[in-house]
C-alpha atoms as a PDB file:
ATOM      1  CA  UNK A   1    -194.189 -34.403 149.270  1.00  0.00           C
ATOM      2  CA  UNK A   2    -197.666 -32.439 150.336  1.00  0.00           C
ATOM      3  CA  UNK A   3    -200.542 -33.881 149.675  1.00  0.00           C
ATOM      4  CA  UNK A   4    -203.860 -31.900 147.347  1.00  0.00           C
ATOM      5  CA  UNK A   5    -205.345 -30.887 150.353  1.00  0.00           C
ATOM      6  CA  UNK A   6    -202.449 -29.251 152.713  1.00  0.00           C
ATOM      7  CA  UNK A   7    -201.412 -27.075 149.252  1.00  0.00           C
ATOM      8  CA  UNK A   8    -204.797 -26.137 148.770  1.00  0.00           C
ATOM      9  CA  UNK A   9    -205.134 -24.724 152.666  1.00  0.00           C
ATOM     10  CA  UNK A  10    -201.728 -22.680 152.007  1.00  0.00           C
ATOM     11  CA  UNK A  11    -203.334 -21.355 148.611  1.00  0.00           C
ATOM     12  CA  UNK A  12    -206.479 -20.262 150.282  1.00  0.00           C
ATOM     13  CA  UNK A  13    -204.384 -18.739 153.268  1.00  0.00           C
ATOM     14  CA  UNK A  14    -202.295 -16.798 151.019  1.00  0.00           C
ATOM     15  CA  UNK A  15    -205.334 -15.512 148.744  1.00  0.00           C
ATOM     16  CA  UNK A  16    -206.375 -14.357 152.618  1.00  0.00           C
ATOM     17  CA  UNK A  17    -203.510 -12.179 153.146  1.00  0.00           C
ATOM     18  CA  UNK A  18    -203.385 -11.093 149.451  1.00  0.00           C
ATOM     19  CA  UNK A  19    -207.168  -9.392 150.073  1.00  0.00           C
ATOM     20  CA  UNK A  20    -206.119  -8.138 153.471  1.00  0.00           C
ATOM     21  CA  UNK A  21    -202.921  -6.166 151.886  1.00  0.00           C
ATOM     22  CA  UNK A  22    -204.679  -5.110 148.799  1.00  0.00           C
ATOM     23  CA  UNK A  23    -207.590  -3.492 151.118  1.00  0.00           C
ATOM     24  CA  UNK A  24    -204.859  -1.885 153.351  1.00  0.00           C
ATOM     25  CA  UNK A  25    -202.709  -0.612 150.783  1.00  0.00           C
ATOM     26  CA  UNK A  26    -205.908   1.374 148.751  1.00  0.00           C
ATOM     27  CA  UNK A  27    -206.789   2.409 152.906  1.00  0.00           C
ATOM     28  CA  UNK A  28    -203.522   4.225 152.602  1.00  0.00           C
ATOM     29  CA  UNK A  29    -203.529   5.489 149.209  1.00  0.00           C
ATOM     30  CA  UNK A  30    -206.734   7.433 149.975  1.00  0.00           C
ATOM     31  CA  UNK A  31    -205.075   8.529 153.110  1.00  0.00           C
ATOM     32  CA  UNK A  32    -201.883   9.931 151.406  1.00  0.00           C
ATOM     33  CA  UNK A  33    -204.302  12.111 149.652  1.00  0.00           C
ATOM     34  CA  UNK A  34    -205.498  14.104 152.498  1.00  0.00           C
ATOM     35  CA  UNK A  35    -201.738  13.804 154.581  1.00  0.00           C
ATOM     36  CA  UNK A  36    -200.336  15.347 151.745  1.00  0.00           C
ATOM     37  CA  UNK A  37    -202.828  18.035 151.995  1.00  0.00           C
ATOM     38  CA  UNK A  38    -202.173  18.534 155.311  1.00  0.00           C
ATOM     39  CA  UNK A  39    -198.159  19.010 154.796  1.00  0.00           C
ATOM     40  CA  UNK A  40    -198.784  21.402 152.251  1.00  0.00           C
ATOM     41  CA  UNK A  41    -201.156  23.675 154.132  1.00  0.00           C
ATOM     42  CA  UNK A  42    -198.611  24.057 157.193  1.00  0.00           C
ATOM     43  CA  UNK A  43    -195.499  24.686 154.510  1.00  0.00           C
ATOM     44  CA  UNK A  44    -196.487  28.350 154.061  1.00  0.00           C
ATOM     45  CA  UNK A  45    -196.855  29.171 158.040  1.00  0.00           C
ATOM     46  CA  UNK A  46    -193.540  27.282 158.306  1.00  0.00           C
ATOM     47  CA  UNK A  47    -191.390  29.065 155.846  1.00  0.00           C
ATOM     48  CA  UNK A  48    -192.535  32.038 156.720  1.00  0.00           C
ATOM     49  CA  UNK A  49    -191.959  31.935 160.079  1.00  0.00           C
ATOM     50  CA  UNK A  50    -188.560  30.715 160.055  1.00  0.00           C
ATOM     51  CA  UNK A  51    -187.975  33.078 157.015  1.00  0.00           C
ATOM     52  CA  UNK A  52    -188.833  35.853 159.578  1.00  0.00           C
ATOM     53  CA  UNK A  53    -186.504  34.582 162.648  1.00  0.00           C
ATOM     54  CA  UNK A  54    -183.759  33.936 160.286  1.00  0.00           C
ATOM     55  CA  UNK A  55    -184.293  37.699 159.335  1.00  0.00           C
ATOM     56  CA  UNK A  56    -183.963  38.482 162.981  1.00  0.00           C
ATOM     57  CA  UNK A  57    -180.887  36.441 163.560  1.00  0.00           C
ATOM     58  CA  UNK A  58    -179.145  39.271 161.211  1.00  0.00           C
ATOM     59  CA  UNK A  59    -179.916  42.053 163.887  1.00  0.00           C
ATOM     60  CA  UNK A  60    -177.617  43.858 166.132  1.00  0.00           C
ATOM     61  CA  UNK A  61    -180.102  43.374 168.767  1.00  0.00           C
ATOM     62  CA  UNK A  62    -179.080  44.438 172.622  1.00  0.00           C
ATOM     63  CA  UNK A  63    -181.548  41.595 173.669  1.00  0.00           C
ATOM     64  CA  UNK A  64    -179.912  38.193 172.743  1.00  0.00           C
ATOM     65  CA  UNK A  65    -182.694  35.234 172.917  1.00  0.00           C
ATOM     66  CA  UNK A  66    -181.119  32.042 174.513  1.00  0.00           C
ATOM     67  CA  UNK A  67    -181.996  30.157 171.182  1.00  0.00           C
ATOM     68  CA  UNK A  68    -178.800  32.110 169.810  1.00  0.00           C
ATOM     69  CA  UNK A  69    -176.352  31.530 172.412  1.00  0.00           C
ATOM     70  CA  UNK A  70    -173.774  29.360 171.405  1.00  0.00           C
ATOM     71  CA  UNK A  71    -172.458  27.228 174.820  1.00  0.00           C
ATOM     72  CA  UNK A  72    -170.291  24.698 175.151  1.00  0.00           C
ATOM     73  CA  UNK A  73    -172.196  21.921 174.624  1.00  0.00           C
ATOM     74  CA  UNK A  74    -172.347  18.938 177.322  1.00  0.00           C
ATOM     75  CA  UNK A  75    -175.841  17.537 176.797  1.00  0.00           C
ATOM     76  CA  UNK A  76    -178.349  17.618 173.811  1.00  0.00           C
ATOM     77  CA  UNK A  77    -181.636  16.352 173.607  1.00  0.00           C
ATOM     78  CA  UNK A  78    -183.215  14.171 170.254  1.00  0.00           C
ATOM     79  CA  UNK A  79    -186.632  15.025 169.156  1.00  0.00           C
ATOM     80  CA  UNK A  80    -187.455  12.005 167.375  1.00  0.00           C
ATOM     81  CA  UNK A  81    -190.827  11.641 165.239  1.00  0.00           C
ATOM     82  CA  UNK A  82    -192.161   8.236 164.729  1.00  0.00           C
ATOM     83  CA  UNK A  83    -195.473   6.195 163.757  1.00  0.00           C
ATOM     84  CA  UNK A  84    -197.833   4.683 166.156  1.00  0.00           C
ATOM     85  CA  UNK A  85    -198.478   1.732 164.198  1.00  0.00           C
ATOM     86  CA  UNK A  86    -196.295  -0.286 161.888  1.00  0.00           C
ATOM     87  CA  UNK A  87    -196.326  -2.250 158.812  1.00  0.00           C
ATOM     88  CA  UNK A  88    -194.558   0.788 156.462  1.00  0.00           C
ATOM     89  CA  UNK A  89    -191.147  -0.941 155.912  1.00  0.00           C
ATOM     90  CA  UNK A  90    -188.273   0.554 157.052  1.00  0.00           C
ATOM     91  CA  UNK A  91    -189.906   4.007 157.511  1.00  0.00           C
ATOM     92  CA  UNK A  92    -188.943   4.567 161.482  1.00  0.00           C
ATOM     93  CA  UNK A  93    -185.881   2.100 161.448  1.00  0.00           C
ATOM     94  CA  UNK A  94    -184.223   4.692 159.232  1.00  0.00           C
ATOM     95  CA  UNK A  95    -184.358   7.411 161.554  1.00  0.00           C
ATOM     96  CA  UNK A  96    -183.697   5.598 164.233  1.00  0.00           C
ATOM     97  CA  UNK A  97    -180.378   4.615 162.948  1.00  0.00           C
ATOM     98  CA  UNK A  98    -179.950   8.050 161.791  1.00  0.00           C
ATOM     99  CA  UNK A  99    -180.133   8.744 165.435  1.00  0.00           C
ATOM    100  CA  UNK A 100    -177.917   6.425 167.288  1.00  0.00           C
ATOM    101  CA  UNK A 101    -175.125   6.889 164.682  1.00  0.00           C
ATOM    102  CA  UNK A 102    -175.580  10.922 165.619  1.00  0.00           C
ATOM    103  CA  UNK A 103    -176.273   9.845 169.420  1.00  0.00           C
ATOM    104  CA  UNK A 104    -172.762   7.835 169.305  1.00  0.00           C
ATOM    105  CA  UNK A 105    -170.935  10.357 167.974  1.00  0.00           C
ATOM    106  CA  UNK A 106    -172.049  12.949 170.635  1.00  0.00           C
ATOM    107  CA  UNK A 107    -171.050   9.773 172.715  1.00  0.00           C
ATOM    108  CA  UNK A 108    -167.416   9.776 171.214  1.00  0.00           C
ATOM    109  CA  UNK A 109    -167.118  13.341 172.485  1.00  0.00           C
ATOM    110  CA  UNK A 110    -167.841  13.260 175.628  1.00  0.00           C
ATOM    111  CA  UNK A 111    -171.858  14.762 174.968  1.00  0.00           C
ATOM    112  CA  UNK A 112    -174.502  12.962 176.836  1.00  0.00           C
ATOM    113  CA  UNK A 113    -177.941  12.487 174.750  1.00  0.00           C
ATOM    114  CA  UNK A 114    -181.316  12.248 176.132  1.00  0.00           C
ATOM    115  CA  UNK A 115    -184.994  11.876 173.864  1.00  0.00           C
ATOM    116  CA  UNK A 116    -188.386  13.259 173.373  1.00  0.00           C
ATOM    117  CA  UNK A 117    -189.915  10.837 171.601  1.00  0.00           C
ATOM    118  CA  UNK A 118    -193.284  11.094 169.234  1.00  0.00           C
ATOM    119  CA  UNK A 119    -194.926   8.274 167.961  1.00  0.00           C
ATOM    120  CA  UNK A 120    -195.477   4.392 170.094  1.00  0.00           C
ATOM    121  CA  UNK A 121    -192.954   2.955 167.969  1.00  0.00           C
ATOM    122  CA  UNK A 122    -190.484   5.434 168.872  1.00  0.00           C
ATOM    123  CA  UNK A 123    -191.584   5.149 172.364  1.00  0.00           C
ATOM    124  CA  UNK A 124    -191.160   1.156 172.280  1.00  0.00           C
ATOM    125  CA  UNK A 125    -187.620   1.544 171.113  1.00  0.00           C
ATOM    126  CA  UNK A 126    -185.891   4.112 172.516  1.00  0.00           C
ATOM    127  CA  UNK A 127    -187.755   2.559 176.131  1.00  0.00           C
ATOM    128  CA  UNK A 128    -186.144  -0.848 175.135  1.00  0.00           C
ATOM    129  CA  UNK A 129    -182.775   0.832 174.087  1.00  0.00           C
ATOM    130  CA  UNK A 130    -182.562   1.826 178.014  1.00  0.00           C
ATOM    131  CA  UNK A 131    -182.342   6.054 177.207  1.00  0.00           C
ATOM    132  CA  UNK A 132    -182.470   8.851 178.936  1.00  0.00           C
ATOM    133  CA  UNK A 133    -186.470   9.802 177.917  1.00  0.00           C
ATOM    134  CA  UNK A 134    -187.458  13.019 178.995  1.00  0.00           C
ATOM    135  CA  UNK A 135    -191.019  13.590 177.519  1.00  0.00           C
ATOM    136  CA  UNK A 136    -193.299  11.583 175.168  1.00  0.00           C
ATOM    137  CA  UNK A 137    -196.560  12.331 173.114  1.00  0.00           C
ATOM    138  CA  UNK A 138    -198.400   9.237 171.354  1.00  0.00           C
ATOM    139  CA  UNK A 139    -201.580   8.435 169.422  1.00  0.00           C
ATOM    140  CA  UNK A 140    -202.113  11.838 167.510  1.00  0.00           C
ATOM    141  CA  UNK A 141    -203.685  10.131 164.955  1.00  0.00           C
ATOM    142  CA  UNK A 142    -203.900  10.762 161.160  1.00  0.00           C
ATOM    143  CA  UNK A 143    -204.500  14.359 161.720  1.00  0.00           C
ATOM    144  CA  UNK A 144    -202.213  15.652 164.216  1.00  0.00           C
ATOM    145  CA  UNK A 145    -203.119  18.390 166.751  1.00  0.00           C
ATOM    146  CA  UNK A 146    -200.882  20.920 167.691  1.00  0.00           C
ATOM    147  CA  UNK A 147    -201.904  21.572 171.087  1.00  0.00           C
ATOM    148  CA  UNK A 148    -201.021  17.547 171.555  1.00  0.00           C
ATOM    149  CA  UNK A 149    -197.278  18.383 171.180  1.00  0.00           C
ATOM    150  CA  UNK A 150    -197.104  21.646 173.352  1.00  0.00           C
ATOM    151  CA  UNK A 151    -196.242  19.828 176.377  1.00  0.00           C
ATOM    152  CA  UNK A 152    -193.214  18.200 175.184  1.00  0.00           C
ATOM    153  CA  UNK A 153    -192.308  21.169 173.379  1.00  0.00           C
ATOM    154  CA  UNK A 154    -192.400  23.692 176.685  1.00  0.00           C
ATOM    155  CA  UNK A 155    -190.520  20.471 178.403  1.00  0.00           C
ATOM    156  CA  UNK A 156    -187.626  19.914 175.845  1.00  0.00           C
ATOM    157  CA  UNK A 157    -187.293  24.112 175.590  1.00  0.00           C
ATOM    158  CA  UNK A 158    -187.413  24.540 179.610  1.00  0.00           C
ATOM    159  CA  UNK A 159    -184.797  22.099 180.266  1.00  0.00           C
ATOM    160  CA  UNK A 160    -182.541  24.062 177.823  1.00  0.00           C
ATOM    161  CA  UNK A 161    -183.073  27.368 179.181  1.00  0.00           C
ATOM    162  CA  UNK A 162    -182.720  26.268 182.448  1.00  0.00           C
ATOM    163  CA  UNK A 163    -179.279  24.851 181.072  1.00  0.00           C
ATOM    164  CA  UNK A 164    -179.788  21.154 181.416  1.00  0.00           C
ATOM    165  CA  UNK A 165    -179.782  20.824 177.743  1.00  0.00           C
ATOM    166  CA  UNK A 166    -177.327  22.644 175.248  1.00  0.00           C
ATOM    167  CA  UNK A 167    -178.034  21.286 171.803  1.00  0.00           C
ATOM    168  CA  UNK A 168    -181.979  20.094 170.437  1.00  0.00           C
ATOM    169  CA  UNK A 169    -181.852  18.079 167.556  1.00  0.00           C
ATOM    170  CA  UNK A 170    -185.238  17.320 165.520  1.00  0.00           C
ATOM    171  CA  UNK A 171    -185.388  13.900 163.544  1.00  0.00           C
ATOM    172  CA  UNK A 172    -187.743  13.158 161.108  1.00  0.00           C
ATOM    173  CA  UNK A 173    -188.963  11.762 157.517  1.00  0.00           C
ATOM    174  CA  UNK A 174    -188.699  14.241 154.867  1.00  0.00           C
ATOM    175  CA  UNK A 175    -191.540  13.798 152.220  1.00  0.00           C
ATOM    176  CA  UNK A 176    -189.354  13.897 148.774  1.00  0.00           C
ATOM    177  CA  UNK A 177    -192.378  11.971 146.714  1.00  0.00           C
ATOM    178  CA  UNK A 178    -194.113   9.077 147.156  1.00  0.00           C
ATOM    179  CA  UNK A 179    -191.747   6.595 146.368  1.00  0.00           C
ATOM    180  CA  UNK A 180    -188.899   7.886 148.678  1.00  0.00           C
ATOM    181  CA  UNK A 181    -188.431   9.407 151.966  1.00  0.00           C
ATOM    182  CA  UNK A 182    -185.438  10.908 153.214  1.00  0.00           C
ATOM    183  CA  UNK A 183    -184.858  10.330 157.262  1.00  0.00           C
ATOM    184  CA  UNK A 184    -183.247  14.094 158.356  1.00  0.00           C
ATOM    185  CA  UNK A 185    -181.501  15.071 162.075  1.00  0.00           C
ATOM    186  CA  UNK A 186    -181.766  18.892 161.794  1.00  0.00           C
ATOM    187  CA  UNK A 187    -180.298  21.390 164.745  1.00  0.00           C
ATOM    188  CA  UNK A 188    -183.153  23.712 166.066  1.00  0.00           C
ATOM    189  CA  UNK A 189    -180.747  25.203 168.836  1.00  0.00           C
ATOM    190  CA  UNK A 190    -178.907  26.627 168.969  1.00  0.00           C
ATOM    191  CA  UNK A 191    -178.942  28.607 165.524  1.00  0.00           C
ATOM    192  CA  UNK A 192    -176.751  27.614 163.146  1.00  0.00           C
ATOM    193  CA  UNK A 193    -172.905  29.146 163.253  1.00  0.00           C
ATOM    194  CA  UNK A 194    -173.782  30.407 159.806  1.00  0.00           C
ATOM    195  CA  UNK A 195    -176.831  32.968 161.521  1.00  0.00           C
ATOM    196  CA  UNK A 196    -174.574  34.023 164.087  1.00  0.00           C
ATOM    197  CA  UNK A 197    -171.532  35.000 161.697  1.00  0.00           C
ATOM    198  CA  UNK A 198    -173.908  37.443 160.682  1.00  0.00           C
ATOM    199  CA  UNK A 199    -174.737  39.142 163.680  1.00  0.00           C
ATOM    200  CA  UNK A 200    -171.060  40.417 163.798  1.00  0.00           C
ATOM    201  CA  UNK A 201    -171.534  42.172 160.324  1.00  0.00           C
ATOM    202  CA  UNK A 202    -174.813  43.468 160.460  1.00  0.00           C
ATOM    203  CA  UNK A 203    -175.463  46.550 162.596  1.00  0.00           C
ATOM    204  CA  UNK A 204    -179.154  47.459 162.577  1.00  0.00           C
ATOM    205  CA  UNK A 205    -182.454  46.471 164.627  1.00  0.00           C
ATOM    206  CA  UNK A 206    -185.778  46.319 165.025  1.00  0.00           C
ATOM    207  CA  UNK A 207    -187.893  47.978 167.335  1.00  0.00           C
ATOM    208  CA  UNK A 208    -190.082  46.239 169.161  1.00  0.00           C
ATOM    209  CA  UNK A 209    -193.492  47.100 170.734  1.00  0.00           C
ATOM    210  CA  UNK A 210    -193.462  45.122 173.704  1.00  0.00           C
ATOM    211  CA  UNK A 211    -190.249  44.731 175.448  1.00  0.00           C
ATOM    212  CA  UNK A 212    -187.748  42.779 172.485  1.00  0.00           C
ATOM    213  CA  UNK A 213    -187.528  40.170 174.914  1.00  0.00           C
ATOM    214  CA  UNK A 214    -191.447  39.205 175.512  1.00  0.00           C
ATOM    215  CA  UNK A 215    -191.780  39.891 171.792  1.00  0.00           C
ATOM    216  CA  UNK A 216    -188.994  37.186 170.906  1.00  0.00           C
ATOM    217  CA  UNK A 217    -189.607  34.401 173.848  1.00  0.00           C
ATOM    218  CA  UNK A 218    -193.227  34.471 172.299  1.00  0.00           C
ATOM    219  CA  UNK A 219    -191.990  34.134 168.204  1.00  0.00           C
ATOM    220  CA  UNK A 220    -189.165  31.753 169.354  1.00  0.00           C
ATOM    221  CA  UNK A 221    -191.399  29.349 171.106  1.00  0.00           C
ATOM    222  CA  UNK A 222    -194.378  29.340 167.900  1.00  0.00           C
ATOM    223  CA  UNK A 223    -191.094  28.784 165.662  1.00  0.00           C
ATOM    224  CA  UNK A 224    -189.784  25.631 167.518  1.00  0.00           C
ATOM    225  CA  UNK A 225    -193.530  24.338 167.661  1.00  0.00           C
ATOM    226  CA  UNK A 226    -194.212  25.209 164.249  1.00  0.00           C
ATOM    227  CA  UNK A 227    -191.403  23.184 163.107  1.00  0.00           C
ATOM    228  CA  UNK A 228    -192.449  20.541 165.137  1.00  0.00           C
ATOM    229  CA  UNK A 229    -195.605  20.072 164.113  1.00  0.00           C
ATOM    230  CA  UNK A 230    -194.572  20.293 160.383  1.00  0.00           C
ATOM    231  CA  UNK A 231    -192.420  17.739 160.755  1.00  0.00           C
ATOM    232  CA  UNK A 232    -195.243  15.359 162.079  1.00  0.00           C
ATOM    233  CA  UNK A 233    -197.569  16.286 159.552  1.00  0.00           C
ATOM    234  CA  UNK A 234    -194.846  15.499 157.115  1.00  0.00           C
ATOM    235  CA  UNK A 235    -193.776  12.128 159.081  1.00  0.00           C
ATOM    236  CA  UNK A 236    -197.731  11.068 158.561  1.00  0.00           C
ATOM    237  CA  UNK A 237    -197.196  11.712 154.687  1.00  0.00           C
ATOM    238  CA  UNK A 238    -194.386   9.573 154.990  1.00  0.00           C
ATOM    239  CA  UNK A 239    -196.004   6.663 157.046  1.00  0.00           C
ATOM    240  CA  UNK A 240    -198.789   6.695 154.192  1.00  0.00           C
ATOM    241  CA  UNK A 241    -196.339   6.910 151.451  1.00  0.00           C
ATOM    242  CA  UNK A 242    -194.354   3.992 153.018  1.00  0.00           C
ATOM    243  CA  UNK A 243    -197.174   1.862 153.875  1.00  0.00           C
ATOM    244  CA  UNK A 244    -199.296   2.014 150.375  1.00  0.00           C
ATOM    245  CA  UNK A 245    -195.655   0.822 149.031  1.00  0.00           C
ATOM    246  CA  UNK A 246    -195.261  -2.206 151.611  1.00  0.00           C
ATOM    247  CA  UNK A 247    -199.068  -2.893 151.100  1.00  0.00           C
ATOM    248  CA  UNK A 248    -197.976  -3.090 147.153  1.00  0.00           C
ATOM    249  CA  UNK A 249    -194.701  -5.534 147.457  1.00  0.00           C
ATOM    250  CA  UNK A 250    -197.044  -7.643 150.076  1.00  0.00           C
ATOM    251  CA  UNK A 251    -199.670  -7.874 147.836  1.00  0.00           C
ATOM    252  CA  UNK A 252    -197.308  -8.887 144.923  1.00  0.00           C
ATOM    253  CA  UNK A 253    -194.955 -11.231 146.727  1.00  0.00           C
ATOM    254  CA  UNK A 254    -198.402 -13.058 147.553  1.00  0.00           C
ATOM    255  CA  UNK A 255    -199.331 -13.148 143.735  1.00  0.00           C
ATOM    256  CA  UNK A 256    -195.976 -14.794 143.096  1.00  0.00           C
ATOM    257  CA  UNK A 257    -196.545 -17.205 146.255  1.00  0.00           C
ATOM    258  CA  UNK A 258    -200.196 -18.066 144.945  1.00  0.00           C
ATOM    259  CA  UNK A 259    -198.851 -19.268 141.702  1.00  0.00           C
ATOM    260  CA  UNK A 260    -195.933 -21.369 143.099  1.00  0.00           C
ATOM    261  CA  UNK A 261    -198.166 -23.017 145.438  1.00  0.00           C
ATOM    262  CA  UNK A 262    -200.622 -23.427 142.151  1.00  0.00           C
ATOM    263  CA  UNK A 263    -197.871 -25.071 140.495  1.00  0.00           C
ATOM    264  CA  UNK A 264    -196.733 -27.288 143.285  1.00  0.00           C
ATOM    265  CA  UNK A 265    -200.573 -28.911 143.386  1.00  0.00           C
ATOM    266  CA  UNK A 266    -200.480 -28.841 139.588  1.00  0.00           C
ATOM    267  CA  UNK A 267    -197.450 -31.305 140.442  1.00  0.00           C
ATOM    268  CA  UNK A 268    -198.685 -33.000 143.383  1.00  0.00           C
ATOM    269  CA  UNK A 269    -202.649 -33.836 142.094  1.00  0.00           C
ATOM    270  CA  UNK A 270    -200.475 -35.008 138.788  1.00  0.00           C
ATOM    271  CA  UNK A 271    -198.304 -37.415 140.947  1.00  0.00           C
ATOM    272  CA  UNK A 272    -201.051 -38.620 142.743  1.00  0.00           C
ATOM    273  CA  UNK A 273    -202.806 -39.550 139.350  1.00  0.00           C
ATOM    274  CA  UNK A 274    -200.294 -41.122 137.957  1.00  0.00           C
ATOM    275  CA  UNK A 275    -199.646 -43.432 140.875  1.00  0.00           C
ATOM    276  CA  UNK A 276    -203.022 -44.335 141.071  1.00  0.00           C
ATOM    277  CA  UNK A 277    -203.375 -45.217 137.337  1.00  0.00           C
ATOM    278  CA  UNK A 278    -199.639 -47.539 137.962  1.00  0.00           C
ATOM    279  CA  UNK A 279    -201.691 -49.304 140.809  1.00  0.00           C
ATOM    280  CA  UNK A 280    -204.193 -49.841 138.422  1.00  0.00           C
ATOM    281  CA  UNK A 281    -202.258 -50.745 135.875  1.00  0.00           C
ATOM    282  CA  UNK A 282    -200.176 -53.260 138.283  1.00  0.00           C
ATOM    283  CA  UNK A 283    -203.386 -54.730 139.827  1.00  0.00           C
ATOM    284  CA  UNK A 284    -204.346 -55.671 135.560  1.00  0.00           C
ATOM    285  CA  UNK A 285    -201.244 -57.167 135.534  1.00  0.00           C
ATOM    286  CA  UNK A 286    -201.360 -59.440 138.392  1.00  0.00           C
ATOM    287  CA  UNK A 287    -204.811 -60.802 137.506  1.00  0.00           C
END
């Protein structure tokens, strides 16, 4: 059995860590304040955006954009939003599985996968998993910046006009509420087969003032980035959400290991007392 002193060290090592949770999990309920903020500022700019190229994908429109075409598809690409650091539970483990379980069965078919990848930990694992990684953007920090994610926007998007890629895939958290968030692999191209059924009964158009196509290479490109971006701003809900919540079940699984290891040196200063008092007591006796 332990002696007074070795349970006392684990007491006092475990009241450590309980302080060190309880700071970080009030560090990220202050932050979930302001991420939440932030996700709710970019919804309107989102919606209405896509509300407006979903409008557009009704059109009889002589100029097609690419983003519509429907092609057989041989290769698709995974835009996969992560965290940079850690220590919010199974937060990016869930859309990573979401991902290989999509990834494998592209596999099955015969559809090769390759990854743009957000976030260090996304980096670390898809690096690790031996992937095809085509572009990367790390360390945007609590408050995202949109010009941070152009370049592996323009890079994913260029290798599917030039035909390289056929299918772009965006996975992410979804923010539901604080207690729960939903991992998501959502199609960005090509449009869903839903739009294009309605191209074939619609027969009216816009017109546009430049060309149609400069007009809609220009909308198409802010729509993919705005969605992008929205979906990081809503991932960094997400990592606060998920880490004030690990932070919590740390910081109570420690108050439930404190008072165990109380109750073991309860037990173990009460042992040693009593087997002093029988030497004692024995010592008496022998006199």
């Amino acid at each position: 059995m332990a002696n007074t002193k070795e349970v006392r060290k684990q007491i006092a090592s475990v009241k450590g860590t309980q302080k060190i949770t309880s700071a970080m999990e009030m560090v990220a309920a202050s932050k979930i304040r302001k991420t939440q903020e932030e996700m709710k500022l970019g919804r309107p700019y989102s919606e209405k955006i896509k509300e407006v190229v979903s409008h557009i994908a009704t059109s009889n429109s002589e100029y097609t954009h690419s983003f519509y075409e429907q092609r057989e598809i041989k290769k698709t690409c995974f835009i996969i939003v992560s965290t940079d650091k850690g220590l919010c539970g199974g937060l990016n483990v869930n859309v990573f599985k979401s991902v290989i379980q999509k990834a494998a069965a592209l596999k099955a078919d015969g559809i090769d996968s390759s990854f743009a990848l957000i976030g260090l930990k996304a980096g670390a694992f898809f690096k690790s998993l031996g992937g095809e990684i085509v572009a990367t953007a790390e360390k945007l920090g609590d408050k995202p910046d949109p010009e941070a994610l152009i370049g592996l926007t323009k890079t994913v998007l260029d290798l599917h006009k030039s035909g390289k890629v056929d299918q772009v895939f965006l996975c992410s958290n979804k923010f539901i509420n604080t207690m729960t968030q939903q991992p998501i692999v959502q199609q960005l191209i090509p449009l869903s087969a839903a739009d294009q059924d309605t191209l074939t009964t619609n027969h009216w158009d816009y017109i546009y003032e430049p060309e149609a196509k400069d007009l809609l290479d220009g909308l198409m490109t802010r729509y993919i980035e705005s969605l992008i971006y929205q979906a990081v701003v809503e991932n960094s809900a997400c990592e606060q959400a998920a880490k004030m919540l690990a932070m919590k079940n740390a910081t109570d699984n420690a108050g439930d290991l404190i008072k165990e290891l109380e109750l073991l040196y309860n037990n173990v200063r009460q042992a040693a007392i009593t087997q002093e008092l029988s030497e004692i007591v024995g010592g008496a006796a022998a006199v």
